[in-house]
C-alpha atoms as a PDB file:
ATOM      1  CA  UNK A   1     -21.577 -24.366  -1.925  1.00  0.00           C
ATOM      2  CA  UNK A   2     -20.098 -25.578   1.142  1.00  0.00           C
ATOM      3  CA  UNK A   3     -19.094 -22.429   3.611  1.00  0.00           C
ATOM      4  CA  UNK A   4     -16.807 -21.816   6.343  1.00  0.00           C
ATOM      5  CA  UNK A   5     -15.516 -19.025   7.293  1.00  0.00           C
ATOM      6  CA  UNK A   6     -11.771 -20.186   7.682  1.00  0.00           C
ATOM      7  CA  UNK A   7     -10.882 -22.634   5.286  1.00  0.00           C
ATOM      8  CA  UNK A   8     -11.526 -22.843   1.457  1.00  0.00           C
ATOM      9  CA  UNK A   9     -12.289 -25.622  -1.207  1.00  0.00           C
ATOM     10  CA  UNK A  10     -10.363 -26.819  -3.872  1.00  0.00           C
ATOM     11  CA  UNK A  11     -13.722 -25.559  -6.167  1.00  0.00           C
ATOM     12  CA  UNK A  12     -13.379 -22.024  -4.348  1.00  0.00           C
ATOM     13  CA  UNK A  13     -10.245 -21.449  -4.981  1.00  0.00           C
ATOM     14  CA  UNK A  14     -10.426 -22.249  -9.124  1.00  0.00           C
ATOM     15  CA  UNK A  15     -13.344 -19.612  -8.676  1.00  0.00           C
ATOM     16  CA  UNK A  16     -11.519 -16.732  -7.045  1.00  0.00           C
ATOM     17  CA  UNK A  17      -8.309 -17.387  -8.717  1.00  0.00           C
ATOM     18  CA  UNK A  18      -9.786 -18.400 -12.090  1.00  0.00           C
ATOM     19  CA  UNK A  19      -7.102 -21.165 -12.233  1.00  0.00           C
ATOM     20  CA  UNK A  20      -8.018 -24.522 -13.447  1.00  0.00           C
ATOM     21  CA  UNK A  21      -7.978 -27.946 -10.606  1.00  0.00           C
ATOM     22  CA  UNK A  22      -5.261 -29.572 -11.954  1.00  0.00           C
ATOM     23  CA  UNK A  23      -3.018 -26.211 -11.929  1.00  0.00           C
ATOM     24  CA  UNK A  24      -4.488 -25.878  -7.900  1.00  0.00           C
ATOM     25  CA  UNK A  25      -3.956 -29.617  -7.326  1.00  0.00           C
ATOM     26  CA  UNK A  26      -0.545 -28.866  -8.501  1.00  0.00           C
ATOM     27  CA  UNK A  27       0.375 -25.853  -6.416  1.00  0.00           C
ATOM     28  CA  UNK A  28       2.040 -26.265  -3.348  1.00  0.00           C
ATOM     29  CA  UNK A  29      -0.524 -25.390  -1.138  1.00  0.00           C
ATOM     30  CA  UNK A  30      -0.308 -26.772   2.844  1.00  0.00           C
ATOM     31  CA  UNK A  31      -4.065 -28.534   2.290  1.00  0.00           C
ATOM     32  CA  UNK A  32      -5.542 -30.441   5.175  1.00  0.00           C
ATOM     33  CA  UNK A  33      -8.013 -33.127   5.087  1.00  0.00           C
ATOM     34  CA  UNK A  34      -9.345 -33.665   8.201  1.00  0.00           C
ATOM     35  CA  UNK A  35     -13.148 -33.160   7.968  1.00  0.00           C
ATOM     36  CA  UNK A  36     -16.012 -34.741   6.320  1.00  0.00           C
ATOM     37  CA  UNK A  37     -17.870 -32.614   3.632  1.00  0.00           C
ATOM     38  CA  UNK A  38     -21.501 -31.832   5.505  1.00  0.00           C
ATOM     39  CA  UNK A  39     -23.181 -32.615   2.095  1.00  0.00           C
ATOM     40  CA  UNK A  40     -21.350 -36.179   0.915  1.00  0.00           C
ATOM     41  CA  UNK A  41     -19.939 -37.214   4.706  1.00  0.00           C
ATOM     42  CA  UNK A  42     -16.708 -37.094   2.675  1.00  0.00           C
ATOM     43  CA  UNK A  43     -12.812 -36.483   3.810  1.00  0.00           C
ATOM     44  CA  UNK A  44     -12.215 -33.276   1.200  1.00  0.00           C
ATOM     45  CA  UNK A  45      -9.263 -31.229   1.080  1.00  0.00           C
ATOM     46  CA  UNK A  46      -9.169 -27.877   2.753  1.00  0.00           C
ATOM     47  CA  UNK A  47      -7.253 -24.220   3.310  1.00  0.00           C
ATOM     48  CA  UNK A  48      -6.866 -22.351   5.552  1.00  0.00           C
ATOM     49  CA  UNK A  49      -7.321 -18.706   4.389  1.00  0.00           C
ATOM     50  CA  UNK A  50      -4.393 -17.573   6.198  1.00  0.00           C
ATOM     51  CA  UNK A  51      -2.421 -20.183   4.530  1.00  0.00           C
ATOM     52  CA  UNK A  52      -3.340 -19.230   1.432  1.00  0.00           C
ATOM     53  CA  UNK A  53      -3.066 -15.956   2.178  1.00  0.00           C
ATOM     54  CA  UNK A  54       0.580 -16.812   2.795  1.00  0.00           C
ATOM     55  CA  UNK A  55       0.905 -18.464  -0.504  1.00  0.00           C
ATOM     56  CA  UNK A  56      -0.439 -15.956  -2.254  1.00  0.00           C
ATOM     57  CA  UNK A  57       1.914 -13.199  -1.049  1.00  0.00           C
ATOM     58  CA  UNK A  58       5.333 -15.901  -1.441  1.00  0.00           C
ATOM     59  CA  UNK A  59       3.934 -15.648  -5.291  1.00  0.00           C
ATOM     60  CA  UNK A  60       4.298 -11.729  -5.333  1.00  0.00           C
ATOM     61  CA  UNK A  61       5.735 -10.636  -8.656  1.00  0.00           C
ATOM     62  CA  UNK A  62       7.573  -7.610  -6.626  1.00  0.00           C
ATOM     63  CA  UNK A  63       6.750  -6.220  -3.344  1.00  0.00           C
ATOM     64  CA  UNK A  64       3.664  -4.582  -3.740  1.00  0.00           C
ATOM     65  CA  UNK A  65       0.536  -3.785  -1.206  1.00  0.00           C
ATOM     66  CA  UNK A  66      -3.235  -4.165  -2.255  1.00  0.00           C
ATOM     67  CA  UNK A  67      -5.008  -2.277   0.787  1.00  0.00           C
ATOM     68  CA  UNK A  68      -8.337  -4.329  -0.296  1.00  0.00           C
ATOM     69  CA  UNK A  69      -6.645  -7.471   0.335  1.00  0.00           C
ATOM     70  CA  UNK A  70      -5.286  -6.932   4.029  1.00  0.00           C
ATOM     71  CA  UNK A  71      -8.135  -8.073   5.228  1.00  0.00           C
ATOM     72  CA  UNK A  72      -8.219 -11.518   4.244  1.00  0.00           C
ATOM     73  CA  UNK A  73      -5.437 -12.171   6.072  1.00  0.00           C
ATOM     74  CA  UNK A  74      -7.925 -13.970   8.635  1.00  0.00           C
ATOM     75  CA  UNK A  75     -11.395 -14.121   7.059  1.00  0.00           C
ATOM     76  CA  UNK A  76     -12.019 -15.663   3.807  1.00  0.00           C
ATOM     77  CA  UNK A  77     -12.360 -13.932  -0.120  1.00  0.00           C
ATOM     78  CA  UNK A  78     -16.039 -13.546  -1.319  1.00  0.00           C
ATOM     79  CA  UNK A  79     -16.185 -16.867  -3.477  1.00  0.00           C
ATOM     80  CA  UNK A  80     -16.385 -14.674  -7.175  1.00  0.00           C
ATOM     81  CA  UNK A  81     -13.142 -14.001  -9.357  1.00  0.00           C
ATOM     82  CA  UNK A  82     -10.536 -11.694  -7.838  1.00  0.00           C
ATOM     83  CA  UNK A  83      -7.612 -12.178 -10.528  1.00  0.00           C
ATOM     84  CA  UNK A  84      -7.610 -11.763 -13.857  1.00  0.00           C
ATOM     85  CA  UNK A  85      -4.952 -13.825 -16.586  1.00  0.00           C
ATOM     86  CA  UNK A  86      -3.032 -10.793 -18.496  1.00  0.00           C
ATOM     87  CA  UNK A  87      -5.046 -12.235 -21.287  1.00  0.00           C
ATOM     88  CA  UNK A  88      -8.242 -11.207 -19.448  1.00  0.00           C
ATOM     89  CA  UNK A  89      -6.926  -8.151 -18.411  1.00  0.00           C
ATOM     90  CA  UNK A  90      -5.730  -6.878 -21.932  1.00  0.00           C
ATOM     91  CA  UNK A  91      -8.934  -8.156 -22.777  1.00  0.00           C
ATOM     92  CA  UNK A  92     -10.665  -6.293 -19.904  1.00  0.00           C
ATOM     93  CA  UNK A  93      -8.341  -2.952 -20.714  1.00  0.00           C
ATOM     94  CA  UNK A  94      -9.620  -3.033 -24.430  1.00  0.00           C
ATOM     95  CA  UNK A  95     -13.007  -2.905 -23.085  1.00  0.00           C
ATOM     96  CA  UNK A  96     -11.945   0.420 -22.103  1.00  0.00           C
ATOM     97  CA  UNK A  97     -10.214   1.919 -25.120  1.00  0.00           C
ATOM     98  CA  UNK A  98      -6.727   1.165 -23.745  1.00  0.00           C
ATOM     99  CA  UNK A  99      -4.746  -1.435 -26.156  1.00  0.00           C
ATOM    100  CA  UNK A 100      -2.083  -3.348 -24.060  1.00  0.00           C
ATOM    101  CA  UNK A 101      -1.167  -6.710 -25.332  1.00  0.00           C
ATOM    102  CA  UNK A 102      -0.747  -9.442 -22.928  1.00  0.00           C
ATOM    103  CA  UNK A 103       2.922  -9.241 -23.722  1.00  0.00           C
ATOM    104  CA  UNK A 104       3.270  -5.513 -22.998  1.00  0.00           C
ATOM    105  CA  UNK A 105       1.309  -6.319 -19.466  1.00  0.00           C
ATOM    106  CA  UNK A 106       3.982  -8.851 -18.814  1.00  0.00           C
ATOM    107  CA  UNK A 107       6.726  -6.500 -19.510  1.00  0.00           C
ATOM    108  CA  UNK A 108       4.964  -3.812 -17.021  1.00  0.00           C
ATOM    109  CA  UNK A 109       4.965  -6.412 -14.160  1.00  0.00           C
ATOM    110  CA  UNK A 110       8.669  -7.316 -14.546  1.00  0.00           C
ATOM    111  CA  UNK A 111       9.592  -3.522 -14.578  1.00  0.00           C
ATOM    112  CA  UNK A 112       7.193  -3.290 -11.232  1.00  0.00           C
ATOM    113  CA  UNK A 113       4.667  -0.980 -12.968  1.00  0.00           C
ATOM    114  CA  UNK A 114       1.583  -3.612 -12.195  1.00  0.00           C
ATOM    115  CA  UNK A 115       1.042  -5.931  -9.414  1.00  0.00           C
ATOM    116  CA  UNK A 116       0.824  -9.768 -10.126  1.00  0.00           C
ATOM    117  CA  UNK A 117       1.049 -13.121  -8.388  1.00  0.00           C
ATOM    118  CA  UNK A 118       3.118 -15.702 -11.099  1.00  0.00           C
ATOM    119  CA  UNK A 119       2.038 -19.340 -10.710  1.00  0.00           C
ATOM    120  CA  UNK A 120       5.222 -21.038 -12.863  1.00  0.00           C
ATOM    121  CA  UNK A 121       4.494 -19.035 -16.219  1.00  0.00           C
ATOM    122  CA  UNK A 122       1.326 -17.407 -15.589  1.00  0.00           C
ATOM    123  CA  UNK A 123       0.173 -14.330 -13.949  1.00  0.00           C
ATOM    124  CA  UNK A 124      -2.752 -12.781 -11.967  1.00  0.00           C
ATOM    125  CA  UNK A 125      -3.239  -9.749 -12.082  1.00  0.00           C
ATOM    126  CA  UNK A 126      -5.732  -8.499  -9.537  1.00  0.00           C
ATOM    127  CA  UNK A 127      -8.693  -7.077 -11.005  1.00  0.00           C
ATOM    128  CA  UNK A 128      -9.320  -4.506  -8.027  1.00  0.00           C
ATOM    129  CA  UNK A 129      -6.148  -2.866  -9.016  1.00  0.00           C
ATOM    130  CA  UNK A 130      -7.351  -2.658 -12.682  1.00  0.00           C
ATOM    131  CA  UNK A 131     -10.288  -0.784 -11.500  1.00  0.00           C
ATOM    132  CA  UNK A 132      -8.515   1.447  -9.710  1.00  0.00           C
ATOM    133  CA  UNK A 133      -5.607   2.261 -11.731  1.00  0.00           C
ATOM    134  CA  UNK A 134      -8.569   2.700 -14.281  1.00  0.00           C
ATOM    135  CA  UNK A 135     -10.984   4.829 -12.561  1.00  0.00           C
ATOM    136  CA  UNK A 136     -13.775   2.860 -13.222  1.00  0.00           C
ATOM    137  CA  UNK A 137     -16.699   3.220 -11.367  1.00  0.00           C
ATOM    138  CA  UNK A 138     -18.441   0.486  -9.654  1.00  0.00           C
ATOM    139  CA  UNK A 139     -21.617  -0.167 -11.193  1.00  0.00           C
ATOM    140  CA  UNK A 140     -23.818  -2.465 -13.597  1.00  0.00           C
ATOM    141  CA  UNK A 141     -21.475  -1.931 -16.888  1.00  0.00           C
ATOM    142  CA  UNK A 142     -18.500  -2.714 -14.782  1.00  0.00           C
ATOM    143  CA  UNK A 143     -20.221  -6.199 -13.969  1.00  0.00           C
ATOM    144  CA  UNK A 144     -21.750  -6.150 -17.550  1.00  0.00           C
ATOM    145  CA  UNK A 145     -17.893  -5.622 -18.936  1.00  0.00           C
ATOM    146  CA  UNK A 146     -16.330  -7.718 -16.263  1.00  0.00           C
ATOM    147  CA  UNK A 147     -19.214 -10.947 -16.881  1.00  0.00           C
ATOM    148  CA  UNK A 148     -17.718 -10.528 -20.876  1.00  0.00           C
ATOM    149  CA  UNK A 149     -14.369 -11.247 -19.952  1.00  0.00           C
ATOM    150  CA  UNK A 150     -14.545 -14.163 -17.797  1.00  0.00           C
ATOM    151  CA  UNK A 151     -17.691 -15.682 -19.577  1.00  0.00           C
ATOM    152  CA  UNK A 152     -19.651 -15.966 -16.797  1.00  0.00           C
ATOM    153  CA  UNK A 153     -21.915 -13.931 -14.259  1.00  0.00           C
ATOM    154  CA  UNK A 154     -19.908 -11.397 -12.569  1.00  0.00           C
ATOM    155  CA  UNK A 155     -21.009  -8.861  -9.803  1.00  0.00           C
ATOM    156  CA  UNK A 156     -17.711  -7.277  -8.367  1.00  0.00           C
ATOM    157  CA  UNK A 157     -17.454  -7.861  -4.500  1.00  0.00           C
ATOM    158  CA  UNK A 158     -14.339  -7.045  -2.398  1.00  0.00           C
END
């Protein structure tokens, strides 16, 4: 996968956001196309991380700070998922013995008790805070639990 240190692709940012590329195509999102990919010799769209960054934090369900997040205010995301759907996340949670419908997690980020970004009708919920507010420890089952959920190969990277 093409990487640069500044800017992301369209394909990155389905990964780390786990949204599909027409909901990405269809964000408003400040892309620029001004390079040629070094693999096709292509004009691709790009991001800027700090523009996405940005875009990110305009999409703030409430005012909330994630201290694992400051610092890709200039540097860019490891390319794995950061955000879970509250589907995922109830899914995730039940993993764990707690029982939280994706309806109840909705409710919990309109009353400002969990941090999410809302894209039109759908939220992300970042899945460092669900580790945290969980106490889970950072190791293999975490991944293992965390691969089940999304459906893929997962190793949790911040």
């Amino acid at each position: 996968m093409y990487q640069e240190e500044k800017f992301y692709l369209i394909k990155e940012l389905t990964i780390i956001t786990g949204l599909n590329k027409d909901t990405i195509h269809h964000l408003d999102l400040p892309y620029t196309e001004s390079r040629n990919h070094p693999e096709t010799n292509r004009p691709f769209k790009i991001l800027p991380c700090s523009d996405f960054e940005r875009f990110l934090n305009s999409k703030k369900s409430w005012n909330f700070k994630i201290p694992e997040f400051q610092k890709y205010t200039n540097t860019k995301r490891p390319i794995v998922r950061q955000f879970f759907s509250t589907q995922e996340a109830s899914d995730f949670m039940k993993l764990y013995g707690l029982e939280l419908q994706p309806r109840t997690l909705h409710s919990k980020i309109k009353q400002k008790e969990l941090p999410a970004y809302q894209f039109d009708r759908k939220y992300l919920v970042p899945i460092v805070y669900i580790i945290k507010l969980m106490g889970i420890s950072l190791d293999k089952k975490l991944n293992d639990r965390l691969s089940k959920v999304i459906n893929d190969d997962y190793e949790f990277k911040l």
